[in-house]
C-alpha atoms as a PDB file:
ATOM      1  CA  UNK A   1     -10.258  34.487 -38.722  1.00  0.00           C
ATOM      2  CA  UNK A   2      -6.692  35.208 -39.937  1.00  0.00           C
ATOM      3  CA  UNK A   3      -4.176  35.795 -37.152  1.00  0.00           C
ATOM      4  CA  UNK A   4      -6.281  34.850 -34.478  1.00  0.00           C
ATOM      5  CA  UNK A   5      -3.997  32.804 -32.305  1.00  0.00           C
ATOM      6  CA  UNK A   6      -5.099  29.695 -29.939  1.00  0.00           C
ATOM      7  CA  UNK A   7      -3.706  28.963 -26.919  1.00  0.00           C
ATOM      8  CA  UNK A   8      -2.767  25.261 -26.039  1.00  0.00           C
ATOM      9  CA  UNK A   9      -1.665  25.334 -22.032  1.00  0.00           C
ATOM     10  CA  UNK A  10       1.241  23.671 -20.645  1.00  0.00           C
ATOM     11  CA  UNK A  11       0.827  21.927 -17.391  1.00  0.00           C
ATOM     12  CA  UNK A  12       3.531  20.377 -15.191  1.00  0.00           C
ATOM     13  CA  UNK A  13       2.957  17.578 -12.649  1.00  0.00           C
ATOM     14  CA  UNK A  14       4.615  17.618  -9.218  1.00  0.00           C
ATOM     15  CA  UNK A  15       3.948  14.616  -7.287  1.00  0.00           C
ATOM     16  CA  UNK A  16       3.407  15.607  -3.685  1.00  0.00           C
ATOM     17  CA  UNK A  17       1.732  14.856  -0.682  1.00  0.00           C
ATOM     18  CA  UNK A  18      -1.221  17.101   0.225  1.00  0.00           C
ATOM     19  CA  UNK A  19      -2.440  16.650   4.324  1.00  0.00           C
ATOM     20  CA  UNK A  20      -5.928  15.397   4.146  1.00  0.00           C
ATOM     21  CA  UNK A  21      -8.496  14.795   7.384  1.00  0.00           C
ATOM     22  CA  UNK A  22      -6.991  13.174  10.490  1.00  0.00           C
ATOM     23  CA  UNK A  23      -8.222  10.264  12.318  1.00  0.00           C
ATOM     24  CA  UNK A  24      -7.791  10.912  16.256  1.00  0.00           C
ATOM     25  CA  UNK A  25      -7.365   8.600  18.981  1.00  0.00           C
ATOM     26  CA  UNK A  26      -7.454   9.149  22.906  1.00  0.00           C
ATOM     27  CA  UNK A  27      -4.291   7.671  23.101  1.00  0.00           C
ATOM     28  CA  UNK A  28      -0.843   8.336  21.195  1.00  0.00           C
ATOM     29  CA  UNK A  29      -0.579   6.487  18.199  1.00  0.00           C
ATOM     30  CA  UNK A  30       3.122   5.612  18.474  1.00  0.00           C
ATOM     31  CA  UNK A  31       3.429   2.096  17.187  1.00  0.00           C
ATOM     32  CA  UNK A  32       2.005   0.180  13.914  1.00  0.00           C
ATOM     33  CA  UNK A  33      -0.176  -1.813  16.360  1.00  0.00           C
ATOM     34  CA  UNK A  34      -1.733   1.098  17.652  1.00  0.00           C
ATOM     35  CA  UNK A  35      -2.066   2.870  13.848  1.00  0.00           C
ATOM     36  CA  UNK A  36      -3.975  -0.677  12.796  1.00  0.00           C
ATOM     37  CA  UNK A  37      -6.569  -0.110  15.929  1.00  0.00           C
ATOM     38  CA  UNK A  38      -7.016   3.534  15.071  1.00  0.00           C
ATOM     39  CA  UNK A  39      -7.580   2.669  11.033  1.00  0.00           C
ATOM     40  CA  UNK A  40     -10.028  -0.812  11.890  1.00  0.00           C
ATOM     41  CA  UNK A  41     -12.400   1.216  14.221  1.00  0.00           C
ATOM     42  CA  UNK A  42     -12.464   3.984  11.190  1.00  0.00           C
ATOM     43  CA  UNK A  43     -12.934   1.424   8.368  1.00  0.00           C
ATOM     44  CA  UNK A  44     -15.812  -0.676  10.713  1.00  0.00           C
ATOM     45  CA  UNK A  45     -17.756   2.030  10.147  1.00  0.00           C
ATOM     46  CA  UNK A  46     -17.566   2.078   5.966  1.00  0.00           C
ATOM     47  CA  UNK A  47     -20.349   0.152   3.992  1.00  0.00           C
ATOM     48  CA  UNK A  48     -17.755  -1.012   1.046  1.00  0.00           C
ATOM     49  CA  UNK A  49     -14.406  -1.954   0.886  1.00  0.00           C
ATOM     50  CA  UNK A  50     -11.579   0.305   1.374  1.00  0.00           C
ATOM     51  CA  UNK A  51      -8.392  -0.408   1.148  1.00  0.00           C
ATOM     52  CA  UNK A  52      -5.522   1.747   3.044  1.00  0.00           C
ATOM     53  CA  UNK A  53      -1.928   2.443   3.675  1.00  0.00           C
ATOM     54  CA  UNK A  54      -0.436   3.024   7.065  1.00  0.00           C
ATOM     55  CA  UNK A  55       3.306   4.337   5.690  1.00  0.00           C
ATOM     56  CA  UNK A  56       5.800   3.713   8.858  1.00  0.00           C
ATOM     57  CA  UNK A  57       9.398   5.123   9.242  1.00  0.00           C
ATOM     58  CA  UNK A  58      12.622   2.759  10.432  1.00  0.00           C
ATOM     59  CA  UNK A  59      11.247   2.118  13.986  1.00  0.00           C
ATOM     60  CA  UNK A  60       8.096   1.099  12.639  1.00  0.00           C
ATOM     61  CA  UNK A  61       6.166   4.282  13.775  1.00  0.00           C
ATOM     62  CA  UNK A  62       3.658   5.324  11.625  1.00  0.00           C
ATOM     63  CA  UNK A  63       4.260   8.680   9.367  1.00  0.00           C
ATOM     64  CA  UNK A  64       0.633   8.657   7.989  1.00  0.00           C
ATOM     65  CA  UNK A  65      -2.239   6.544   6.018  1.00  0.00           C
ATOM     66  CA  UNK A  66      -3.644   6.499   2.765  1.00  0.00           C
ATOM     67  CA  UNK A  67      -6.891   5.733   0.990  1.00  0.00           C
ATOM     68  CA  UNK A  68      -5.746   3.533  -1.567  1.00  0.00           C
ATOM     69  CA  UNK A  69      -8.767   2.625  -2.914  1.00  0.00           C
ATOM     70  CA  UNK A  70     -12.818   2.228  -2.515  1.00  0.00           C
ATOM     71  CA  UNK A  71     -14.695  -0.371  -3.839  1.00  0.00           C
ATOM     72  CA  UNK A  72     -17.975  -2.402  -3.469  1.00  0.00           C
ATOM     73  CA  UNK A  73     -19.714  -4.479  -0.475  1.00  0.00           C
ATOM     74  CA  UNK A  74     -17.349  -7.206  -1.613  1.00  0.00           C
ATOM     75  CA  UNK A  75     -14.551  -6.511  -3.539  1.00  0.00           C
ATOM     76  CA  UNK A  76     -12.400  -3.754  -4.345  1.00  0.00           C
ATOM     77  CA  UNK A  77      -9.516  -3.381  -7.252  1.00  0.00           C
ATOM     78  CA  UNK A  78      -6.041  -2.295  -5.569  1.00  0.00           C
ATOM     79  CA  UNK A  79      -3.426  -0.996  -8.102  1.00  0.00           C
ATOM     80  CA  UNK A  80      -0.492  -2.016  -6.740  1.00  0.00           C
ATOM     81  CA  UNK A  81       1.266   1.094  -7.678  1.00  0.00           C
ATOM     82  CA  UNK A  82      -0.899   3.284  -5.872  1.00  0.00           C
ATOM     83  CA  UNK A  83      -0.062   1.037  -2.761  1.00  0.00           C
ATOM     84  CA  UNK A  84       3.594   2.325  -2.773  1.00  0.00           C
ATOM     85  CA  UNK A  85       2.753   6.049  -4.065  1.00  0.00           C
ATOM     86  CA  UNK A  86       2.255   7.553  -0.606  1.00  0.00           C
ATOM     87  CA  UNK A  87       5.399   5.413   0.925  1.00  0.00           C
ATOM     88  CA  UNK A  88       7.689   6.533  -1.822  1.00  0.00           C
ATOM     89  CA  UNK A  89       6.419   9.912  -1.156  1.00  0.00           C
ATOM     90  CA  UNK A  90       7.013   9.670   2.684  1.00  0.00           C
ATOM     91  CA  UNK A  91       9.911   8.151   2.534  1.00  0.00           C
ATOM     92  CA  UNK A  92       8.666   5.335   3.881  1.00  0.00           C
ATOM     93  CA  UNK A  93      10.625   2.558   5.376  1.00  0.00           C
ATOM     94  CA  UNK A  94       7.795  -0.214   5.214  1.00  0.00           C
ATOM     95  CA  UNK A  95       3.972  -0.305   5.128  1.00  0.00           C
ATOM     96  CA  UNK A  96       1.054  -1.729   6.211  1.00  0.00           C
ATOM     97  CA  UNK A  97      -1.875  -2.870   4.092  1.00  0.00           C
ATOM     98  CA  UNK A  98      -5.397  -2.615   5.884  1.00  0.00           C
ATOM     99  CA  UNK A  99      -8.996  -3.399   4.466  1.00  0.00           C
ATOM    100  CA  UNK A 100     -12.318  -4.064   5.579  1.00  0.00           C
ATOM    101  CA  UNK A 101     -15.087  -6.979   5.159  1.00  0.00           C
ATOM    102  CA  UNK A 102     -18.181  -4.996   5.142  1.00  0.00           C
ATOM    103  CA  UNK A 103     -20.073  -8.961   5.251  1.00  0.00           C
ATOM    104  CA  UNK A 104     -18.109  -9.437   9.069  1.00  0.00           C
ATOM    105  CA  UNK A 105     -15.938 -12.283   7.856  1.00  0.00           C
ATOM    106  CA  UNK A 106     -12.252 -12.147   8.755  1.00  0.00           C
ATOM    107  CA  UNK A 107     -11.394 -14.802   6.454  1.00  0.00           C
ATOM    108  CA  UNK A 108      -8.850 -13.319   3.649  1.00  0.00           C
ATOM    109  CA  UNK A 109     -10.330 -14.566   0.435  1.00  0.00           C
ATOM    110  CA  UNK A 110      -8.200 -15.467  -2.559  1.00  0.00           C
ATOM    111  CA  UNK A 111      -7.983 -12.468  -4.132  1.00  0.00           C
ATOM    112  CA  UNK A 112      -6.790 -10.975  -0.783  1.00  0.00           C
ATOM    113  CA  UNK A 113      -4.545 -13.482  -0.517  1.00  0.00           C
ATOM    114  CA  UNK A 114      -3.633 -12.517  -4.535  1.00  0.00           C
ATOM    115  CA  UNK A 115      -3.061  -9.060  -4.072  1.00  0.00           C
ATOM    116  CA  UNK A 116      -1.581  -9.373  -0.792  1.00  0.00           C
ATOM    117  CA  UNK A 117       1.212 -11.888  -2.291  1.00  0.00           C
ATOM    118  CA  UNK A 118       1.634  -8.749  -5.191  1.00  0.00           C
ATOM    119  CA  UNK A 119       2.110  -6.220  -3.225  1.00  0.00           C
ATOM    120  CA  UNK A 120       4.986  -8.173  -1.186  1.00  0.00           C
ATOM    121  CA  UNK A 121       6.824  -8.988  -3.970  1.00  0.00           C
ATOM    122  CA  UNK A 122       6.723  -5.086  -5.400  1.00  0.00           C
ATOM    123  CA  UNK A 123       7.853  -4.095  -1.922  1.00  0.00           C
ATOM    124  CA  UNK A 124      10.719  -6.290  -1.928  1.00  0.00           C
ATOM    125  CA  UNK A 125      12.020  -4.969  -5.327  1.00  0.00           C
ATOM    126  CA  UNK A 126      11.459  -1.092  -4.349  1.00  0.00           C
ATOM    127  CA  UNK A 127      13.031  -2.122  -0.954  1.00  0.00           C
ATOM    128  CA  UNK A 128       9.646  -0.509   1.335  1.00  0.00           C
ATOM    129  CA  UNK A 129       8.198  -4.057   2.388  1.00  0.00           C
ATOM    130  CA  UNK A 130       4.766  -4.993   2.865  1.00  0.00           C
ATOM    131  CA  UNK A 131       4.766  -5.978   7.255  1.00  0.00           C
ATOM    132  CA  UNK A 132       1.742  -6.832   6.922  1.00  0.00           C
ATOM    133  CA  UNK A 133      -1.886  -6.706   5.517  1.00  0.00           C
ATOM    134  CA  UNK A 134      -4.979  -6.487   7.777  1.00  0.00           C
ATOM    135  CA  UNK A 135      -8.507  -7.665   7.095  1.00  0.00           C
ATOM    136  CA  UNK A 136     -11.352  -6.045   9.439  1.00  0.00           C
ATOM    137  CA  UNK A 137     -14.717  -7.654   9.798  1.00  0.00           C
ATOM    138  CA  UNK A 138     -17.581  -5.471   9.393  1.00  0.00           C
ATOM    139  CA  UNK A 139     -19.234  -3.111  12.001  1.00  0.00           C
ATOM    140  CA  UNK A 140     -17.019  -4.647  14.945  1.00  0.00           C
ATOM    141  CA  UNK A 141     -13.528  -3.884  14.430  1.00  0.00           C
ATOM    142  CA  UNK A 142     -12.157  -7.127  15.171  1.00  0.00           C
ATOM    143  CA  UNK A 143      -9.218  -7.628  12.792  1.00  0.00           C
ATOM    144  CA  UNK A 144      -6.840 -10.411  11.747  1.00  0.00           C
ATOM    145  CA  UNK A 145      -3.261 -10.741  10.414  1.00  0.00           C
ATOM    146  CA  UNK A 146      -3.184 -12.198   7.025  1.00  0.00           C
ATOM    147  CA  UNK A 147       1.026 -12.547   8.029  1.00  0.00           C
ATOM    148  CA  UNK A 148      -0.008 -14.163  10.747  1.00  0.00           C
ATOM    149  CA  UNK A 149      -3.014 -16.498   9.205  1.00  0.00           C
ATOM    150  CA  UNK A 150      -1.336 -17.226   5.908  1.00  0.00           C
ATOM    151  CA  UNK A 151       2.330 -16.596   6.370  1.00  0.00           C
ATOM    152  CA  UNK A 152       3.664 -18.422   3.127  1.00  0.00           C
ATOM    153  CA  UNK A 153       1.949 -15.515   1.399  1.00  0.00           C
ATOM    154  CA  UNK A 154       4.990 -13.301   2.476  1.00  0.00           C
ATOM    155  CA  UNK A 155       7.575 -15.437   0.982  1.00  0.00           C
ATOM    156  CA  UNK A 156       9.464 -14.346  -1.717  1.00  0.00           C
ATOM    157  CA  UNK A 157       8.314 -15.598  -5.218  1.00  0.00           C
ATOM    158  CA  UNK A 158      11.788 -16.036  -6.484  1.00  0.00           C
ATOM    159  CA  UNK A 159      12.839 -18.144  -2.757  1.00  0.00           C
ATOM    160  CA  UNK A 160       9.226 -20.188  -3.386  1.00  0.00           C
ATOM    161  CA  UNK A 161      10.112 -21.199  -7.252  1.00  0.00           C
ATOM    162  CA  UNK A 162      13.157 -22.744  -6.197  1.00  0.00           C
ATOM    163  CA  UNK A 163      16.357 -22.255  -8.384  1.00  0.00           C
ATOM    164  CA  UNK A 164      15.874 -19.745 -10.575  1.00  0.00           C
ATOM    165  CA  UNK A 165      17.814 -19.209 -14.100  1.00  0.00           C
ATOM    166  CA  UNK A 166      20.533 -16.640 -14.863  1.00  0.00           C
ATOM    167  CA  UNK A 167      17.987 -15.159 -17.863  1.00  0.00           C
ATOM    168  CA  UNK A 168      15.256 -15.022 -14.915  1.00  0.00           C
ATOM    169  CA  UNK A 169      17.964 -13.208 -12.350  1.00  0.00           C
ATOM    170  CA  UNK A 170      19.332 -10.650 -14.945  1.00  0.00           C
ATOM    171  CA  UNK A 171      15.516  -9.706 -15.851  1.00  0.00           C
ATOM    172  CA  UNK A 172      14.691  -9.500 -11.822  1.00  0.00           C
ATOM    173  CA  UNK A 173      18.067  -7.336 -11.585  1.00  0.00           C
ATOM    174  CA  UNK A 174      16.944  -5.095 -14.388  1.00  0.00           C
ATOM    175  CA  UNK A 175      13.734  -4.652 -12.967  1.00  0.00           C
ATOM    176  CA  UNK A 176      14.966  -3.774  -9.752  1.00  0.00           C
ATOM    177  CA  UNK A 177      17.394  -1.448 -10.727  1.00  0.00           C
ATOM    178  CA  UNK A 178      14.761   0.028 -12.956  1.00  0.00           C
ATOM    179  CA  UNK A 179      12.443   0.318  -9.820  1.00  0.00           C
ATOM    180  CA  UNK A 180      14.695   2.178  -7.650  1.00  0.00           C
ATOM    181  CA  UNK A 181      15.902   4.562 -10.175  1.00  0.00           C
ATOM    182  CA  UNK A 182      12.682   5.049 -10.520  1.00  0.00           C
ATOM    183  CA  UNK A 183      12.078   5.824  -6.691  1.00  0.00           C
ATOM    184  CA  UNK A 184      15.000   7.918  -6.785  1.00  0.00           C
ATOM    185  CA  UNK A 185      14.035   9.670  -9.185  1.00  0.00           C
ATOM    186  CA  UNK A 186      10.071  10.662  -7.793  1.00  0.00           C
ATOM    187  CA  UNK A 187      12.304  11.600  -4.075  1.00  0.00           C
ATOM    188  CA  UNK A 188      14.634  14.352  -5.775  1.00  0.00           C
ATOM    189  CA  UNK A 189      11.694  15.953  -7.503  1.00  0.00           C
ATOM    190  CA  UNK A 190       9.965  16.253  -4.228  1.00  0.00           C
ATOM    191  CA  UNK A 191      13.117  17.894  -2.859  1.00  0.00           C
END
């Protein structure tokens, strides 16, 4: 048909935090301590993997948490980026990583040990670090520290490589830079 005109839609995308359901606890969840006892007796009750967020603010009080990601009984993908998307968004001052073991075992595995050693060194070059990363085993909501069980994971890659080059420091500069103009840049559009 002549003069018949189609319509192709513009969208625009707005990054932006939308509130989602609560978890509640009988007593005030003021601390990250408290936030990690509130999320492992919510995530002993899951029958796969998930992987969360608890976002805190500059006196380590948690702002919120985030479902990062869901996987299977035993594994579960995290993209790193979508570790950080809720912090940048909160203006988050650090995080805290939390996951379950739907087989019981709170024995980080090498992959957790992997990702966990990732999403440090992306926190240190945004500037919202990783405290910590929490495994919980199973139905029980027992829970260990994987800062606490395998602390060399939270040193730096560029400190454990030892002296580093001046090509290797300008690209890690770059990046950096890149990174946070980057972060500012997502934090004025949600102005």
């Amino acid at each position: 048909m002549a003069g018949q005109q189609y319509e192709l839609k513009q969208v625009q995308v707005r990054l932006r935090l939308a509130e989602a359901e609560p978890l509640y606890s009988t007593e005030p969840i003021t601390d990250s301590d408290r936030a990690v006892n509130v999320m492992a007796r919510a995530l002993a009750e899951m029958d796969r993997e998930y992987v969360c967020v608890v976002n805190l603010d500059t006196r380590k009080q948690p702002l919120n948490f985030n479902i990062v990601s869901i996987g299977d009984v035993d594994q579960c993908c995290i993209p790193i980026q979508n570790v950080f998307k809720a912090a940048i968004l909160s203006n988050a001052k650090s995080v805290i990583a939390i996951h379950n073991h739907p087989s019981g075992s709170l024995i980080p595995s090498q992959p957790d040990l992997e990702v966990t050693k990732r999403m440090v060194e992306a926190g240190r070059i945004i500037g919202i670090p990783v405290t910590d990363h929490i495994i919980v085993a199973g139905s029980t909501a027992d829970h260990t520290s994987i800062r606490k069980s395998n602390p060399e994971v939270f040193t730096s890659l560029v400190a454990e490589r030892g002296r580093v080059s001046v090509k290797e420091k300008i690209a890690e500069k770059k990046t950096e830079i890149a990174l946070k103009q980057s972060l500012s840049h997502v934090r004025s559009q949600e102005r």
